[in-house]
PDBML (XML) file of the C-alpha atoms, coordinates in Angstrom:
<?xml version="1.0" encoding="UTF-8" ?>
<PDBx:datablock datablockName="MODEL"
   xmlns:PDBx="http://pdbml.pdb.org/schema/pdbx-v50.xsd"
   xmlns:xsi="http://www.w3.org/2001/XMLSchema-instance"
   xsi:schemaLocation="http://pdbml.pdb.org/schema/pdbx-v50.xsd pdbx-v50.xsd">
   <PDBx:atom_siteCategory>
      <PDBx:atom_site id="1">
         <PDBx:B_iso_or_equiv>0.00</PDBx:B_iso_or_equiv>
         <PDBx:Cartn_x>125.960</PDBx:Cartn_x>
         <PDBx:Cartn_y>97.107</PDBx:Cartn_y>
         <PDBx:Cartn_z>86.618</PDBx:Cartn_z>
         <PDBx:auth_asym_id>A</PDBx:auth_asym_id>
         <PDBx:auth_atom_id>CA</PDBx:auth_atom_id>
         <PDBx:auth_comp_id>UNK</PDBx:auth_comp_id>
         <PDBx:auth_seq_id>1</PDBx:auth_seq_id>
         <PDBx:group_PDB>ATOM</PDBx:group_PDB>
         <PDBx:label_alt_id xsi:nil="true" />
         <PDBx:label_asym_id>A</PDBx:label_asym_id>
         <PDBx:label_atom_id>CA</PDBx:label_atom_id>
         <PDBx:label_comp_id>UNK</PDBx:label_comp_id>
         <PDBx:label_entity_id>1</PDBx:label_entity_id>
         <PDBx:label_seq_id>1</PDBx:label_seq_id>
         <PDBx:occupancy>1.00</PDBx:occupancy>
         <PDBx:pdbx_PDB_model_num>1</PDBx:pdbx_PDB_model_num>
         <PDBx:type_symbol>C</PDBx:type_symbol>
      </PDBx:atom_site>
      <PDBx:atom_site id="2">
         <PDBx:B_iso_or_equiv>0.00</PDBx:B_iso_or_equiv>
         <PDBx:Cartn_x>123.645</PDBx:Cartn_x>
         <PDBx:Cartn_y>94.344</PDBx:Cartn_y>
         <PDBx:Cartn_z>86.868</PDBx:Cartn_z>
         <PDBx:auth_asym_id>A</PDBx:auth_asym_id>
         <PDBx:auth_atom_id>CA</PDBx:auth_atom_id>
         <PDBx:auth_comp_id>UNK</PDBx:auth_comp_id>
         <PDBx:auth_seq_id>2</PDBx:auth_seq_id>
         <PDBx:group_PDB>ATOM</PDBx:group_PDB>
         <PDBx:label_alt_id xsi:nil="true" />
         <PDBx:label_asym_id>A</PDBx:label_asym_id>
         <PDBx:label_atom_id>CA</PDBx:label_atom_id>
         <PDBx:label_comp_id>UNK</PDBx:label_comp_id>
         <PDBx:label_entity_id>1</PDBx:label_entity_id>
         <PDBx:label_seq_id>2</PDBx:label_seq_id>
         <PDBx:occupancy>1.00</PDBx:occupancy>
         <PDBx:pdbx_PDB_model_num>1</PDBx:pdbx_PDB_model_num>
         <PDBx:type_symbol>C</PDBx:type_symbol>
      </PDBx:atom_site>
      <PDBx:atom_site id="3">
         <PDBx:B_iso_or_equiv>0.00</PDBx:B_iso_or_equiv>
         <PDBx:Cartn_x>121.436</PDBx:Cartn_x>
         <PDBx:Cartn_y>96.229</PDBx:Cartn_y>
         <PDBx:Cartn_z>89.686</PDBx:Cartn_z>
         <PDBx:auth_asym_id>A</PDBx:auth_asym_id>
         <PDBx:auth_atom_id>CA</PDBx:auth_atom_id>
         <PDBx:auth_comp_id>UNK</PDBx:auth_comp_id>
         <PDBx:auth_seq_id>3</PDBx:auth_seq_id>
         <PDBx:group_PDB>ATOM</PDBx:group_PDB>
         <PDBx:label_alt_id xsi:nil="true" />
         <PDBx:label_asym_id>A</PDBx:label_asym_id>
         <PDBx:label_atom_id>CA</PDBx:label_atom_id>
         <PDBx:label_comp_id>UNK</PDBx:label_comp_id>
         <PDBx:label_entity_id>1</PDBx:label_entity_id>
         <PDBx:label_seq_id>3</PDBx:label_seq_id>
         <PDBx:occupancy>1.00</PDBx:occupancy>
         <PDBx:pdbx_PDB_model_num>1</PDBx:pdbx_PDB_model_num>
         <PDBx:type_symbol>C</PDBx:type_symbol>
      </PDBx:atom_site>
      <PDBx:atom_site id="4">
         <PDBx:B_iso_or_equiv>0.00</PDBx:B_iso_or_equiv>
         <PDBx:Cartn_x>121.495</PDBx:Cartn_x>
         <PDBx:Cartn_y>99.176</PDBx:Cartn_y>
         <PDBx:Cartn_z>86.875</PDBx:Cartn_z>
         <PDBx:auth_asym_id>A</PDBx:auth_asym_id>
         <PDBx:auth_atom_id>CA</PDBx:auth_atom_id>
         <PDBx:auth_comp_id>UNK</PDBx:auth_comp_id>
         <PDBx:auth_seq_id>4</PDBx:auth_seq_id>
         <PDBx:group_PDB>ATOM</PDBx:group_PDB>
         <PDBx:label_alt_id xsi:nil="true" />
         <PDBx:label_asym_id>A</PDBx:label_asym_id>
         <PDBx:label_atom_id>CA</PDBx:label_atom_id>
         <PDBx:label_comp_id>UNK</PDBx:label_comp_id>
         <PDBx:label_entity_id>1</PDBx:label_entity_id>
         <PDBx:label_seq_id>4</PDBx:label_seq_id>
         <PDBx:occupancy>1.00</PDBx:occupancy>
         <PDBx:pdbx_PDB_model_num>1</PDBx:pdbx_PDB_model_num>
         <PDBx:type_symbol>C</PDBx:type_symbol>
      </PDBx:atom_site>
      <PDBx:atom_site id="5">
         <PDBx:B_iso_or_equiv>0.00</PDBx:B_iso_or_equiv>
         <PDBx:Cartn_x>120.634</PDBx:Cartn_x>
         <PDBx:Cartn_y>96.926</PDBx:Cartn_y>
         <PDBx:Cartn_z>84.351</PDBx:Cartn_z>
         <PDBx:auth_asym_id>A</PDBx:auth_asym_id>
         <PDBx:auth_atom_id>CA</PDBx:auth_atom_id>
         <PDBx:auth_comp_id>UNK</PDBx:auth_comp_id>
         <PDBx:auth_seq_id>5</PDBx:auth_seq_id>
         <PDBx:group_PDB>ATOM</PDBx:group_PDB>
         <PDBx:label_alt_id xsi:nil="true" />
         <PDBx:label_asym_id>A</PDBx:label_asym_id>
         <PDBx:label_atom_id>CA</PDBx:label_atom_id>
         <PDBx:label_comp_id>UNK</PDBx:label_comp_id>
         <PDBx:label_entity_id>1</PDBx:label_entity_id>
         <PDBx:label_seq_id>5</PDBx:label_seq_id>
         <PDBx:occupancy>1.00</PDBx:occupancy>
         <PDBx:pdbx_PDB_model_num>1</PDBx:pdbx_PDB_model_num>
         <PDBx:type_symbol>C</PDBx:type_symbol>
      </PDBx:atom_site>
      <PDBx:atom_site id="6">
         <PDBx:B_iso_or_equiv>0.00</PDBx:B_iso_or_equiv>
         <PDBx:Cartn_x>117.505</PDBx:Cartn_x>
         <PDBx:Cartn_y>95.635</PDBx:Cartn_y>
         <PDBx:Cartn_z>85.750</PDBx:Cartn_z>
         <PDBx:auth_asym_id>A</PDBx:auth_asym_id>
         <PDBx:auth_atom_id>CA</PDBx:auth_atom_id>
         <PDBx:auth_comp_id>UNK</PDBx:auth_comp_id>
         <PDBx:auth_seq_id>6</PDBx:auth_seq_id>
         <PDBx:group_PDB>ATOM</PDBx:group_PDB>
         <PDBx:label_alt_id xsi:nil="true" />
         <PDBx:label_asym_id>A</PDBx:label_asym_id>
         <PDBx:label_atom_id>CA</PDBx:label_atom_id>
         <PDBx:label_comp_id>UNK</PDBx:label_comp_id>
         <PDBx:label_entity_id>1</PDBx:label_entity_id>
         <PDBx:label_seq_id>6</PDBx:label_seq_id>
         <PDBx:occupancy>1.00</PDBx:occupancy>
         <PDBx:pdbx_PDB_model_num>1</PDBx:pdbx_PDB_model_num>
         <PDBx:type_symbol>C</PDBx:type_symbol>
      </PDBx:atom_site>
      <PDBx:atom_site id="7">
         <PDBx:B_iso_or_equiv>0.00</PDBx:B_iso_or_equiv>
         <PDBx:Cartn_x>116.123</PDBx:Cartn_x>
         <PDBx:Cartn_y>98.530</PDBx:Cartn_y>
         <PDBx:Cartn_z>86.556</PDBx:Cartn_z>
         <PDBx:auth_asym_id>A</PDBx:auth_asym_id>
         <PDBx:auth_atom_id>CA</PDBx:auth_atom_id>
         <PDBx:auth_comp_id>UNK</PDBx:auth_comp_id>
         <PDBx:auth_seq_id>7</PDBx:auth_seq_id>
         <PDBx:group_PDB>ATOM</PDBx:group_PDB>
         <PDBx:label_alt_id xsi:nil="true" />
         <PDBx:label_asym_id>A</PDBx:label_asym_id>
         <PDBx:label_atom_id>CA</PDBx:label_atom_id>
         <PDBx:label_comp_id>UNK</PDBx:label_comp_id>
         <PDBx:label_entity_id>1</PDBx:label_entity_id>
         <PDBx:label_seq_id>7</PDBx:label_seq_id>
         <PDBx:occupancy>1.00</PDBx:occupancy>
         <PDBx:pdbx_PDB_model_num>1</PDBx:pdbx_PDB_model_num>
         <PDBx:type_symbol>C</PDBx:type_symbol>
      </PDBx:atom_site>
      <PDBx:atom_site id="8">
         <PDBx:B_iso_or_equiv>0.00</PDBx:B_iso_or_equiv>
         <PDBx:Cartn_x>116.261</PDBx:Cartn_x>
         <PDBx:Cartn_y>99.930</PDBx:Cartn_y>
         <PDBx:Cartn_z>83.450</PDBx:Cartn_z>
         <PDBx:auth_asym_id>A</PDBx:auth_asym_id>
         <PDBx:auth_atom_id>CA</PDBx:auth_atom_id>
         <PDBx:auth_comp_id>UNK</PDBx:auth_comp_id>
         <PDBx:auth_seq_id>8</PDBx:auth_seq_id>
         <PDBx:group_PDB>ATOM</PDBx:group_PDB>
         <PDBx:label_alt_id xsi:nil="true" />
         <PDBx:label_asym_id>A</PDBx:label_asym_id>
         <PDBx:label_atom_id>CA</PDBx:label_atom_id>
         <PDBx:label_comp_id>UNK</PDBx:label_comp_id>
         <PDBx:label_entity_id>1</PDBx:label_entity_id>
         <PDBx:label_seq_id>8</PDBx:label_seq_id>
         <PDBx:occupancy>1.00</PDBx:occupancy>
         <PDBx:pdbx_PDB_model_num>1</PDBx:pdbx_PDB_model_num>
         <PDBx:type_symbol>C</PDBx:type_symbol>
      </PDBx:atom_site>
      <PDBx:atom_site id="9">
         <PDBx:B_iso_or_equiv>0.00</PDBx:B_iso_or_equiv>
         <PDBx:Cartn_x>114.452</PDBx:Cartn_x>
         <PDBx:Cartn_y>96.556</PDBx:Cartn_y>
         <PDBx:Cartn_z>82.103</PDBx:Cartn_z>
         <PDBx:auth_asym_id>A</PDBx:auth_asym_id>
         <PDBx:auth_atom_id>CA</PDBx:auth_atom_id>
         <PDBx:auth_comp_id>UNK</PDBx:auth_comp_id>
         <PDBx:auth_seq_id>9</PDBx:auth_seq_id>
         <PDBx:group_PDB>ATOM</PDBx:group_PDB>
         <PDBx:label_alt_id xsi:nil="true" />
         <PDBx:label_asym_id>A</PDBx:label_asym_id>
         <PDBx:label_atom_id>CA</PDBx:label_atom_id>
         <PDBx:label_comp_id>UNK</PDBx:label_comp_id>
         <PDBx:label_entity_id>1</PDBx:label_entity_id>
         <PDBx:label_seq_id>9</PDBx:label_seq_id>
         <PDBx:occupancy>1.00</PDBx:occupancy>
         <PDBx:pdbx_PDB_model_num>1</PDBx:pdbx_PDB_model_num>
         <PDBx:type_symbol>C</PDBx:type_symbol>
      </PDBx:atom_site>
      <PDBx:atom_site id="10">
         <PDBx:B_iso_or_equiv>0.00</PDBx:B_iso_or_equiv>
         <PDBx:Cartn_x>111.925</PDBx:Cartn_x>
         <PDBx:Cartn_y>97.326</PDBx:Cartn_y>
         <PDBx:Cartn_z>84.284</PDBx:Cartn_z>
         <PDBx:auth_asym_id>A</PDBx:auth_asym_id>
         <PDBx:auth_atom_id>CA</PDBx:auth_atom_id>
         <PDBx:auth_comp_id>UNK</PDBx:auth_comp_id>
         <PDBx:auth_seq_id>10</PDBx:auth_seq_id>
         <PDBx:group_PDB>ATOM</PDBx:group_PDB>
         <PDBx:label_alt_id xsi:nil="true" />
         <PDBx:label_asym_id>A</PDBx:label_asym_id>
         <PDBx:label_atom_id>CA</PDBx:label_atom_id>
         <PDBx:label_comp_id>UNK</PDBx:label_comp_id>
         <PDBx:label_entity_id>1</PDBx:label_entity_id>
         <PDBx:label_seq_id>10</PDBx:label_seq_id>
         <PDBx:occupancy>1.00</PDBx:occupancy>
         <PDBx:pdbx_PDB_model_num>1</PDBx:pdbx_PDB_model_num>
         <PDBx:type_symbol>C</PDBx:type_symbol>
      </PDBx:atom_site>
      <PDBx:atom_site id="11">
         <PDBx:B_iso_or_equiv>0.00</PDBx:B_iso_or_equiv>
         <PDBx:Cartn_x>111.408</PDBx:Cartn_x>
         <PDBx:Cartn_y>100.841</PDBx:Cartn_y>
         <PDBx:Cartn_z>83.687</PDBx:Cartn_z>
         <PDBx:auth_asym_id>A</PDBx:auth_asym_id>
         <PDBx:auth_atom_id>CA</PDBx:auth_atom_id>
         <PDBx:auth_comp_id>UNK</PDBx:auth_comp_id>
         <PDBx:auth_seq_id>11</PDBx:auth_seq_id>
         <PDBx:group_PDB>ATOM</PDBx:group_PDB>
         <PDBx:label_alt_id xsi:nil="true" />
         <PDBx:label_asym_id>A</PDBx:label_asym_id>
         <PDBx:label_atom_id>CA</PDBx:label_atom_id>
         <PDBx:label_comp_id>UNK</PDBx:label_comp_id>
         <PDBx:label_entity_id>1</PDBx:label_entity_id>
         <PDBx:label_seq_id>11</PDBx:label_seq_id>
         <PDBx:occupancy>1.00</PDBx:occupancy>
         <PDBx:pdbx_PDB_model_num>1</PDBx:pdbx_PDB_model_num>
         <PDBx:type_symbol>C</PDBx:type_symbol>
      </PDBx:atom_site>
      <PDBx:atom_site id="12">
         <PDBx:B_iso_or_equiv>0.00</PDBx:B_iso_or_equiv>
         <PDBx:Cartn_x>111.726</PDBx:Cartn_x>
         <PDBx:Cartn_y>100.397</PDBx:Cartn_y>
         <PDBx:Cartn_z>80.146</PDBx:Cartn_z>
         <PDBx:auth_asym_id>A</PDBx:auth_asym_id>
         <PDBx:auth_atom_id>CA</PDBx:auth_atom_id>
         <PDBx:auth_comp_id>UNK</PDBx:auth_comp_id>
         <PDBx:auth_seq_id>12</PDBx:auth_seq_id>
         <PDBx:group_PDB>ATOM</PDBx:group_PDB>
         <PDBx:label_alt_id xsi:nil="true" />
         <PDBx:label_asym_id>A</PDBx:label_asym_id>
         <PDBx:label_atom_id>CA</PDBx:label_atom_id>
         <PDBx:label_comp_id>UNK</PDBx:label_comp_id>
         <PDBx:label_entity_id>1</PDBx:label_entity_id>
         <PDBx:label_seq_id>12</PDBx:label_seq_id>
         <PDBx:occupancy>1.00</PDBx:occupancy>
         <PDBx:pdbx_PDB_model_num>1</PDBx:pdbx_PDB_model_num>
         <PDBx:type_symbol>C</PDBx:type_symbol>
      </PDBx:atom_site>
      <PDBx:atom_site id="13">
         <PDBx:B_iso_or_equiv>0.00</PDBx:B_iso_or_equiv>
         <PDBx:Cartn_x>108.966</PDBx:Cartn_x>
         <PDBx:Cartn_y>97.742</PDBx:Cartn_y>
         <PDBx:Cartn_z>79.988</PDBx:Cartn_z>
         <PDBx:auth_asym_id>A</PDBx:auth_asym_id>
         <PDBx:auth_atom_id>CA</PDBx:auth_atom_id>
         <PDBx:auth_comp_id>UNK</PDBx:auth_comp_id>
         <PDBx:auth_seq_id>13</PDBx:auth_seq_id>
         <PDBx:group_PDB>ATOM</PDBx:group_PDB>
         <PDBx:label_alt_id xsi:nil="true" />
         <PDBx:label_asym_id>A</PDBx:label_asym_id>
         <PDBx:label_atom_id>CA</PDBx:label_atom_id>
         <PDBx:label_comp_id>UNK</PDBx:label_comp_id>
         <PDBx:label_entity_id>1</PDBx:label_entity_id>
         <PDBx:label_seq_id>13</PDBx:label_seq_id>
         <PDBx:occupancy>1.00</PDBx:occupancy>
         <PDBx:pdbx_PDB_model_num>1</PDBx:pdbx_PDB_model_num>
         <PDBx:type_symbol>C</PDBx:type_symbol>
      </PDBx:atom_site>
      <PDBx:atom_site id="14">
         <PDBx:B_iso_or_equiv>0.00</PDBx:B_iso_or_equiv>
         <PDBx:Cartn_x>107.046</PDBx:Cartn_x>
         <PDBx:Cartn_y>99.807</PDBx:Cartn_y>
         <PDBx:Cartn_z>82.536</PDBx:Cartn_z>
         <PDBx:auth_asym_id>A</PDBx:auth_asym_id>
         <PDBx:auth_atom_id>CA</PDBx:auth_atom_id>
         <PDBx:auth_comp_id>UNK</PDBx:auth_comp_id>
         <PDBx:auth_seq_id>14</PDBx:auth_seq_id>
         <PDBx:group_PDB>ATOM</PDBx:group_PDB>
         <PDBx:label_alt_id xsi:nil="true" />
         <PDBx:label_asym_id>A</PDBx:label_asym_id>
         <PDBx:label_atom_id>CA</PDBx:label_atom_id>
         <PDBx:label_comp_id>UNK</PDBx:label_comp_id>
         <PDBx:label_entity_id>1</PDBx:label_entity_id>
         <PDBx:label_seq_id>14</PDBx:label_seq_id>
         <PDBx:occupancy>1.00</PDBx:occupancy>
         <PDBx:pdbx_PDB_model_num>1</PDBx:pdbx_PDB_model_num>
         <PDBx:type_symbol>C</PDBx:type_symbol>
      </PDBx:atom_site>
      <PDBx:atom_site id="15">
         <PDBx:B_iso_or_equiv>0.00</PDBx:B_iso_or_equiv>
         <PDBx:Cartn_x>107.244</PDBx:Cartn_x>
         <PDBx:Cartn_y>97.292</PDBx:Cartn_y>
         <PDBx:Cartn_z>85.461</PDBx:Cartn_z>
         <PDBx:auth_asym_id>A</PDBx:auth_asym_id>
         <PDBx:auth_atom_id>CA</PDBx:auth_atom_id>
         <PDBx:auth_comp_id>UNK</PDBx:auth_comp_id>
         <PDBx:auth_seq_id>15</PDBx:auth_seq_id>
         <PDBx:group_PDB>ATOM</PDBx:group_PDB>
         <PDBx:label_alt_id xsi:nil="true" />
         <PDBx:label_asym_id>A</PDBx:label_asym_id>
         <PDBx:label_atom_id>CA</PDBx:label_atom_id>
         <PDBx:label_comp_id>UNK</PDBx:label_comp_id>
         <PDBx:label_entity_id>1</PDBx:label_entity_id>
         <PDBx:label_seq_id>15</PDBx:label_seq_id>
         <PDBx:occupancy>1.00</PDBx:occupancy>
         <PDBx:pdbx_PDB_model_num>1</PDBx:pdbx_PDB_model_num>
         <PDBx:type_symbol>C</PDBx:type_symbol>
      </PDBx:atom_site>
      <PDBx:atom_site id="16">
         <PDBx:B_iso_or_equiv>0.00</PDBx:B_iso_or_equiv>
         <PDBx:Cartn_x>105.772</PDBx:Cartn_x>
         <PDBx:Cartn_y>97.850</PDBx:Cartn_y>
         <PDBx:Cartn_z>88.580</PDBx:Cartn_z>
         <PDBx:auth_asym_id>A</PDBx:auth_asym_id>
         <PDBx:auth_atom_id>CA</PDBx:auth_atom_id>
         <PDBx:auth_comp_id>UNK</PDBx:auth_comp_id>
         <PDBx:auth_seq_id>16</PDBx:auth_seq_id>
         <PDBx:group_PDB>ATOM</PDBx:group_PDB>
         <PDBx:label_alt_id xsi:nil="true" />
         <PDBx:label_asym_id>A</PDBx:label_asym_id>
         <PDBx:label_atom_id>CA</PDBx:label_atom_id>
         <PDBx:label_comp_id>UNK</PDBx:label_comp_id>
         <PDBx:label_entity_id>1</PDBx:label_entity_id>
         <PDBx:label_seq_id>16</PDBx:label_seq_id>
         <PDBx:occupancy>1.00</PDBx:occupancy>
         <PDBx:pdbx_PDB_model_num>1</PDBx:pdbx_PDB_model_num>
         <PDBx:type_symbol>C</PDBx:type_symbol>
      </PDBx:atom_site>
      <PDBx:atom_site id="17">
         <PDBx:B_iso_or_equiv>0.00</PDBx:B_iso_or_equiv>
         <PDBx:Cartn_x>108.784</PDBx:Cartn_x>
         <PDBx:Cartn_y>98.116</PDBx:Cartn_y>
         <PDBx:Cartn_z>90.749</PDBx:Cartn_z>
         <PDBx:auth_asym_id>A</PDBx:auth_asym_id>
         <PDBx:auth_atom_id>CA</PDBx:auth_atom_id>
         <PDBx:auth_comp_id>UNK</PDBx:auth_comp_id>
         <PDBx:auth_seq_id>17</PDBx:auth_seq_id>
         <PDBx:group_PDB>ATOM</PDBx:group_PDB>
         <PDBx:label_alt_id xsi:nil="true" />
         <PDBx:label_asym_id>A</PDBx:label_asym_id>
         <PDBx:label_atom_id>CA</PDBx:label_atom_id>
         <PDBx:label_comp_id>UNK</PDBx:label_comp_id>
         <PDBx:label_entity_id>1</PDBx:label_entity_id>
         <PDBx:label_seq_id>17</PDBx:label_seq_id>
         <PDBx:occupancy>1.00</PDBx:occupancy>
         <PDBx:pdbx_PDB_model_num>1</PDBx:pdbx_PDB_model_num>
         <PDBx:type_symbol>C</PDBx:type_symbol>
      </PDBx:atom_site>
      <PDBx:atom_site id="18">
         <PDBx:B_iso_or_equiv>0.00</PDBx:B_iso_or_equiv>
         <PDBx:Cartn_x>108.037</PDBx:Cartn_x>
         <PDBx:Cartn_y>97.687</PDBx:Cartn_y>
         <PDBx:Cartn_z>94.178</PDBx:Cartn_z>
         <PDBx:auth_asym_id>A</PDBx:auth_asym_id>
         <PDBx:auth_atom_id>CA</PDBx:auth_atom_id>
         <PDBx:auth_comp_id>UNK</PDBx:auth_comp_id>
         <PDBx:auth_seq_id>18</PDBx:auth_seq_id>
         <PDBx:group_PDB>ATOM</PDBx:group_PDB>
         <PDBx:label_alt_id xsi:nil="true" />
         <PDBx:label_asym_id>A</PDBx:label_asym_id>
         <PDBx:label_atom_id>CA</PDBx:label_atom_id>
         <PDBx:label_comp_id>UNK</PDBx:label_comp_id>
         <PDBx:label_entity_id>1</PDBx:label_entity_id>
         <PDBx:label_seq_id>18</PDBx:label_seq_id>
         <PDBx:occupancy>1.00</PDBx:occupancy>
         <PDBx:pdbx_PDB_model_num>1</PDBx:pdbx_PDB_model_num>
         <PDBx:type_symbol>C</PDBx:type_symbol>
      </PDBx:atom_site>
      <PDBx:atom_site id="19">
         <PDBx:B_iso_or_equiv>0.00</PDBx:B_iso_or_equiv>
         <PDBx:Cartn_x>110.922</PDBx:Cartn_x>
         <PDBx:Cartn_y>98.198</PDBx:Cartn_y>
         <PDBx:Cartn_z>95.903</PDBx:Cartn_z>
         <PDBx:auth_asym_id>A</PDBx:auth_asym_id>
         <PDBx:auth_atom_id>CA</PDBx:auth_atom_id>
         <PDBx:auth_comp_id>UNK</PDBx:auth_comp_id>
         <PDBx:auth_seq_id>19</PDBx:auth_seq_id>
         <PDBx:group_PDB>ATOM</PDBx:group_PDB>
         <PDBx:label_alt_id xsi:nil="true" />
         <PDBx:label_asym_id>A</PDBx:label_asym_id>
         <PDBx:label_atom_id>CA</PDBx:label_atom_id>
         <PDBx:label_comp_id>UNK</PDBx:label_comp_id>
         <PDBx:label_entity_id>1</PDBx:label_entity_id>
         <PDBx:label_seq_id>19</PDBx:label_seq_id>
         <PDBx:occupancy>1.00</PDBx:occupancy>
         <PDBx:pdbx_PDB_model_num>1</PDBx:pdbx_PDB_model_num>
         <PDBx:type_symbol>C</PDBx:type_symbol>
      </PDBx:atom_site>
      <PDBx:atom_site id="20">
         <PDBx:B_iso_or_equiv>0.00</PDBx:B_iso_or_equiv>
         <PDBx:Cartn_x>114.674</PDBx:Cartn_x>
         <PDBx:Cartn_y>99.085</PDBx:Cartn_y>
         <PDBx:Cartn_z>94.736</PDBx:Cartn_z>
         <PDBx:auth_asym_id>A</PDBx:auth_asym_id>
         <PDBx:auth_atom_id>CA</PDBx:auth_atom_id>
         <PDBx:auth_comp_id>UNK</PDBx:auth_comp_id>
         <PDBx:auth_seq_id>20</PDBx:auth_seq_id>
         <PDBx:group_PDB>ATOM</PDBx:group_PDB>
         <PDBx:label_alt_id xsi:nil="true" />
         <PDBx:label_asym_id>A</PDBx:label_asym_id>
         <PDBx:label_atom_id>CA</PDBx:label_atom_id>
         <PDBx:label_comp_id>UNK</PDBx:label_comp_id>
         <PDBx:label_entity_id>1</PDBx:label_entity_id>
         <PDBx:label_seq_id>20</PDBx:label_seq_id>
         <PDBx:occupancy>1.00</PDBx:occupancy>
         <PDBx:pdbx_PDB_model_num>1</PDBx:pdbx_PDB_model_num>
         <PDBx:type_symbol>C</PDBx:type_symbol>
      </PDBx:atom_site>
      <PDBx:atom_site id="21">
         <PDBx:B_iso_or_equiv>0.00</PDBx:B_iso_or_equiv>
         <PDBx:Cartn_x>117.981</PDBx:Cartn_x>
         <PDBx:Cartn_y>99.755</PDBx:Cartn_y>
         <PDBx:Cartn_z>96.555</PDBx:Cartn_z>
         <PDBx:auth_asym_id>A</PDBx:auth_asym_id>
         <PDBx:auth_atom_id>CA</PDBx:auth_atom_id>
         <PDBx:auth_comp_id>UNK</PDBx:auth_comp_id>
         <PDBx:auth_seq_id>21</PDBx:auth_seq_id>
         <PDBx:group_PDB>ATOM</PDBx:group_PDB>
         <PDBx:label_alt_id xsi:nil="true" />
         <PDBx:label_asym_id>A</PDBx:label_asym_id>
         <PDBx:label_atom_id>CA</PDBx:label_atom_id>
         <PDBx:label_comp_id>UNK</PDBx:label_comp_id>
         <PDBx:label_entity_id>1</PDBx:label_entity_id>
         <PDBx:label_seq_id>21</PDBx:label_seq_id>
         <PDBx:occupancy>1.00</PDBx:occupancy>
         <PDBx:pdbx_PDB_model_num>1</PDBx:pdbx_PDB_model_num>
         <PDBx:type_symbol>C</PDBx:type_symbol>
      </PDBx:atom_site>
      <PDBx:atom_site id="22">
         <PDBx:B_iso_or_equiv>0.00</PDBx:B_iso_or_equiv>
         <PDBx:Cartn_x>121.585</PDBx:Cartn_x>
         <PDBx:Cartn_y>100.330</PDBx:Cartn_y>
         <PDBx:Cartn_z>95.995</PDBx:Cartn_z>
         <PDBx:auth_asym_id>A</PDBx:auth_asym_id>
         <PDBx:auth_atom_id>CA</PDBx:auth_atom_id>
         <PDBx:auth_comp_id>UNK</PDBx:auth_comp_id>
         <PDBx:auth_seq_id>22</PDBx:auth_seq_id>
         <PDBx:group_PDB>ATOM</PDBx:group_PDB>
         <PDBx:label_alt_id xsi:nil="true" />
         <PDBx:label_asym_id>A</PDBx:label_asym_id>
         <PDBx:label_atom_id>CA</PDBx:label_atom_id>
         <PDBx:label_comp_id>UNK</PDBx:label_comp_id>
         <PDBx:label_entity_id>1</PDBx:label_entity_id>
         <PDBx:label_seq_id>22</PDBx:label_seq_id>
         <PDBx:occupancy>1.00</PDBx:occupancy>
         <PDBx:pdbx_PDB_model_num>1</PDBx:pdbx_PDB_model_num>
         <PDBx:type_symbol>C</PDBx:type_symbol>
      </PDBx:atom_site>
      <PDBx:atom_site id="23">
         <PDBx:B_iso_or_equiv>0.00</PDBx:B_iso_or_equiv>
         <PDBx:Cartn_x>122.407</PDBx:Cartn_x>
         <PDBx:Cartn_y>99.436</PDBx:Cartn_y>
         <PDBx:Cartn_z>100.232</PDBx:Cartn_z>
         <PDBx:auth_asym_id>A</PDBx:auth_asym_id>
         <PDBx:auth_atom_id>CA</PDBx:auth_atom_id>
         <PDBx:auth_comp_id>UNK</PDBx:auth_comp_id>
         <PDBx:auth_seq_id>23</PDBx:auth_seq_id>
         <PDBx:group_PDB>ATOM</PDBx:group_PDB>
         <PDBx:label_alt_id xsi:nil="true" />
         <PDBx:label_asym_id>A</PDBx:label_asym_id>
         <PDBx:label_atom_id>CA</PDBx:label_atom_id>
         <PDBx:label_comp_id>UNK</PDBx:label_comp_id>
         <PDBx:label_entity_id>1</PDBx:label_entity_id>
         <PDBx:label_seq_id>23</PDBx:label_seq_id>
         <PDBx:occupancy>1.00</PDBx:occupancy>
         <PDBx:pdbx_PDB_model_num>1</PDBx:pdbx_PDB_model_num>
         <PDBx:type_symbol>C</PDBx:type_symbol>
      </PDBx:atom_site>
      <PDBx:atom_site id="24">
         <PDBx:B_iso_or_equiv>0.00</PDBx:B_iso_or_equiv>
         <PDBx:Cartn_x>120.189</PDBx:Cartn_x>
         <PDBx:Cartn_y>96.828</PDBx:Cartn_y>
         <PDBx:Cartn_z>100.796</PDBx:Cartn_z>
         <PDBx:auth_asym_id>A</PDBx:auth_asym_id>
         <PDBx:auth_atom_id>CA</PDBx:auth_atom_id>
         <PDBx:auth_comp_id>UNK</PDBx:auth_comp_id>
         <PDBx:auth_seq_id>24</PDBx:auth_seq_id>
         <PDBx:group_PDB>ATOM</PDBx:group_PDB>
         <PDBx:label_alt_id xsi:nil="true" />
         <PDBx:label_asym_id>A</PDBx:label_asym_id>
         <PDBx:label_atom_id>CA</PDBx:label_atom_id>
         <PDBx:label_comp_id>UNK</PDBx:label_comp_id>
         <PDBx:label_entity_id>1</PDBx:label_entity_id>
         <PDBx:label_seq_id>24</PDBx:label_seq_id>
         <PDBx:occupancy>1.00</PDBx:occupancy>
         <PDBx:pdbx_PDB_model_num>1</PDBx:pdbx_PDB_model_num>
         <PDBx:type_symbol>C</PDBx:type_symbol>
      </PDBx:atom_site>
   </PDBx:atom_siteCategory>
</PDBx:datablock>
């Protein structure tokens, strides 16, 4: 949930993700 979470923070504030992973 949390790693879900996040991301969608991210995306939704258009974030420059750099790297994400469910199996690290």
């Amino acid at each position: 949930f949390l790693y879900h979470y996040t991301l969608d923070v991210a995306q939704l504030n258009k974030l420059e993700v750099l790297v994400h992973t469910d199996d690290l």
